[in-house]
C-alpha atoms as a PDB file:
ATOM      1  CA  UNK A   1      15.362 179.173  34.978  1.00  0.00           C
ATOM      2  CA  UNK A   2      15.186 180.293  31.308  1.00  0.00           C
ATOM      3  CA  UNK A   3      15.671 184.071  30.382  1.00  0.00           C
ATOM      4  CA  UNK A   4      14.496 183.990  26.924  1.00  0.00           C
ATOM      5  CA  UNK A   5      15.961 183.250  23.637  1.00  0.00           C
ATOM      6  CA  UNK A   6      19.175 184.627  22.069  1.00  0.00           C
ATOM      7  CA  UNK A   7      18.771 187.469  19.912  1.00  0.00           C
ATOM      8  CA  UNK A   8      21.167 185.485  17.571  1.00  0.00           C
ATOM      9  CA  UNK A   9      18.314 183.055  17.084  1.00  0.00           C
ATOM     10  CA  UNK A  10      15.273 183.741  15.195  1.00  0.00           C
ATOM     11  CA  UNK A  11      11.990 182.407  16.586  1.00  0.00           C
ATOM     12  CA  UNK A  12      11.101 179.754  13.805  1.00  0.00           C
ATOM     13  CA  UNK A  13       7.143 179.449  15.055  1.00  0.00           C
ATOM     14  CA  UNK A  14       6.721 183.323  14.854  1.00  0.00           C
ATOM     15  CA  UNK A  15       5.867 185.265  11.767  1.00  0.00           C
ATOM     16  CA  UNK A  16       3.752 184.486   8.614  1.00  0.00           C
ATOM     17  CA  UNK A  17       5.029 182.116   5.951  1.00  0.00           C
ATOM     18  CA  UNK A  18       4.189 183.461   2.249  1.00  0.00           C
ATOM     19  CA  UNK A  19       3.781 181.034  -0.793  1.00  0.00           C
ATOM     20  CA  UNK A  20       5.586 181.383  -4.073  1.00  0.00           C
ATOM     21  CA  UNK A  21       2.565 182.502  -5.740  1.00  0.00           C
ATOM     22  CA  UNK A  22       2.143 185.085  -2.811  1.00  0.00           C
ATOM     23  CA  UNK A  23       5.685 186.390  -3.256  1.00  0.00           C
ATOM     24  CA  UNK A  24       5.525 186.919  -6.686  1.00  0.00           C
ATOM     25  CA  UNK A  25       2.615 188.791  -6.460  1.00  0.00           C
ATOM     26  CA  UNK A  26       3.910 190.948  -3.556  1.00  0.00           C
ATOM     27  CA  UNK A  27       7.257 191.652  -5.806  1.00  0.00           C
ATOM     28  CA  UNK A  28       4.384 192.196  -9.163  1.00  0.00           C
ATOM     29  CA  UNK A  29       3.000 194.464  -6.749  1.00  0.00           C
ATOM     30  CA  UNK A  30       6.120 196.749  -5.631  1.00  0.00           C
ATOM     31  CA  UNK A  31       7.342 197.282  -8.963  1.00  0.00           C
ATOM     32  CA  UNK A  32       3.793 198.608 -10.060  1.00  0.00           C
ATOM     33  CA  UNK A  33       4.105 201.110  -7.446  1.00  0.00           C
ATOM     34  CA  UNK A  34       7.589 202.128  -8.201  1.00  0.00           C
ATOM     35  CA  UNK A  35       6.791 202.485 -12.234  1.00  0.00           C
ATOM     36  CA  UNK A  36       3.983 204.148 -11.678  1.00  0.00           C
ATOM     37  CA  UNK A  37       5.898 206.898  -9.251  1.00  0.00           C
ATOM     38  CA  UNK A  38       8.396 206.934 -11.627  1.00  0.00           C
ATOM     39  CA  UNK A  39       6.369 207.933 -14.394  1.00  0.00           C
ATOM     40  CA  UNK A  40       4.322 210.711 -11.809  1.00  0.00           C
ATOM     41  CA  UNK A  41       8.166 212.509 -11.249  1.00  0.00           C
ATOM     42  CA  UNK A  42       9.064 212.268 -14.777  1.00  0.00           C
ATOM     43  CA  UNK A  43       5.461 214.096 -15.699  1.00  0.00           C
ATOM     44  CA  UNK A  44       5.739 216.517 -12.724  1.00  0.00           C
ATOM     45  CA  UNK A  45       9.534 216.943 -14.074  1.00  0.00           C
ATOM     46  CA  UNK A  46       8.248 217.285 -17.962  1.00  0.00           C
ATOM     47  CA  UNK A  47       5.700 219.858 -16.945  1.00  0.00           C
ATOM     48  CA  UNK A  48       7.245 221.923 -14.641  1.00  0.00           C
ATOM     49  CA  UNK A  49       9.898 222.333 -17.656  1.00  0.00           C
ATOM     50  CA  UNK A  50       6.868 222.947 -20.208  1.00  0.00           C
ATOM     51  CA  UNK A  51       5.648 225.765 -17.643  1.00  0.00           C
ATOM     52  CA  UNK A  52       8.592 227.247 -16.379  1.00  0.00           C
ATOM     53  CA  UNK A  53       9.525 229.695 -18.524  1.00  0.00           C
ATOM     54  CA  UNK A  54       5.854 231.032 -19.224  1.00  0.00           C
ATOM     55  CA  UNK A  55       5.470 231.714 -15.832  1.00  0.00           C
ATOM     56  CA  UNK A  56       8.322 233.749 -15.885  1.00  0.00           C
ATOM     57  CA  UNK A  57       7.253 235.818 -18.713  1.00  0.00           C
ATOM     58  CA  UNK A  58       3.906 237.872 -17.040  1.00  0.00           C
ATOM     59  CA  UNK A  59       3.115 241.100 -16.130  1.00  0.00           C
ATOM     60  CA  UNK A  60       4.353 242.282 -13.034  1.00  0.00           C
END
């Protein structure tokens, strides 16, 4: 009577098996989406600077 695998041992038949082409374009992917939050901080960063001290100068 079997339990069940080891937890040491991965299941080999389990899972989905991406191509080259497929994991290039998954990593192509990723760093899109990390440039282009990069670039959203640095603008939220930039214009909260640009702002900052005008909205401190108002009438109370």
């Amino acid at each position: 009577m079997s339990i069940g695998l080891v937890m040491d041992e991965p299941n080999k038949d389990d899972g989905i098996v991406l191509t080259e082409a497929q994991k290039r374009a998954r990593r192509s992917r990723s760093i899109a989406i990390a440039v282009s939050l990069a670039v959203l901080v640095v603008l939220f960063y930039v214009m909260t600077l640009v702002k900052g001290p005008m909205i401190l100068i108002r009438p109370m």
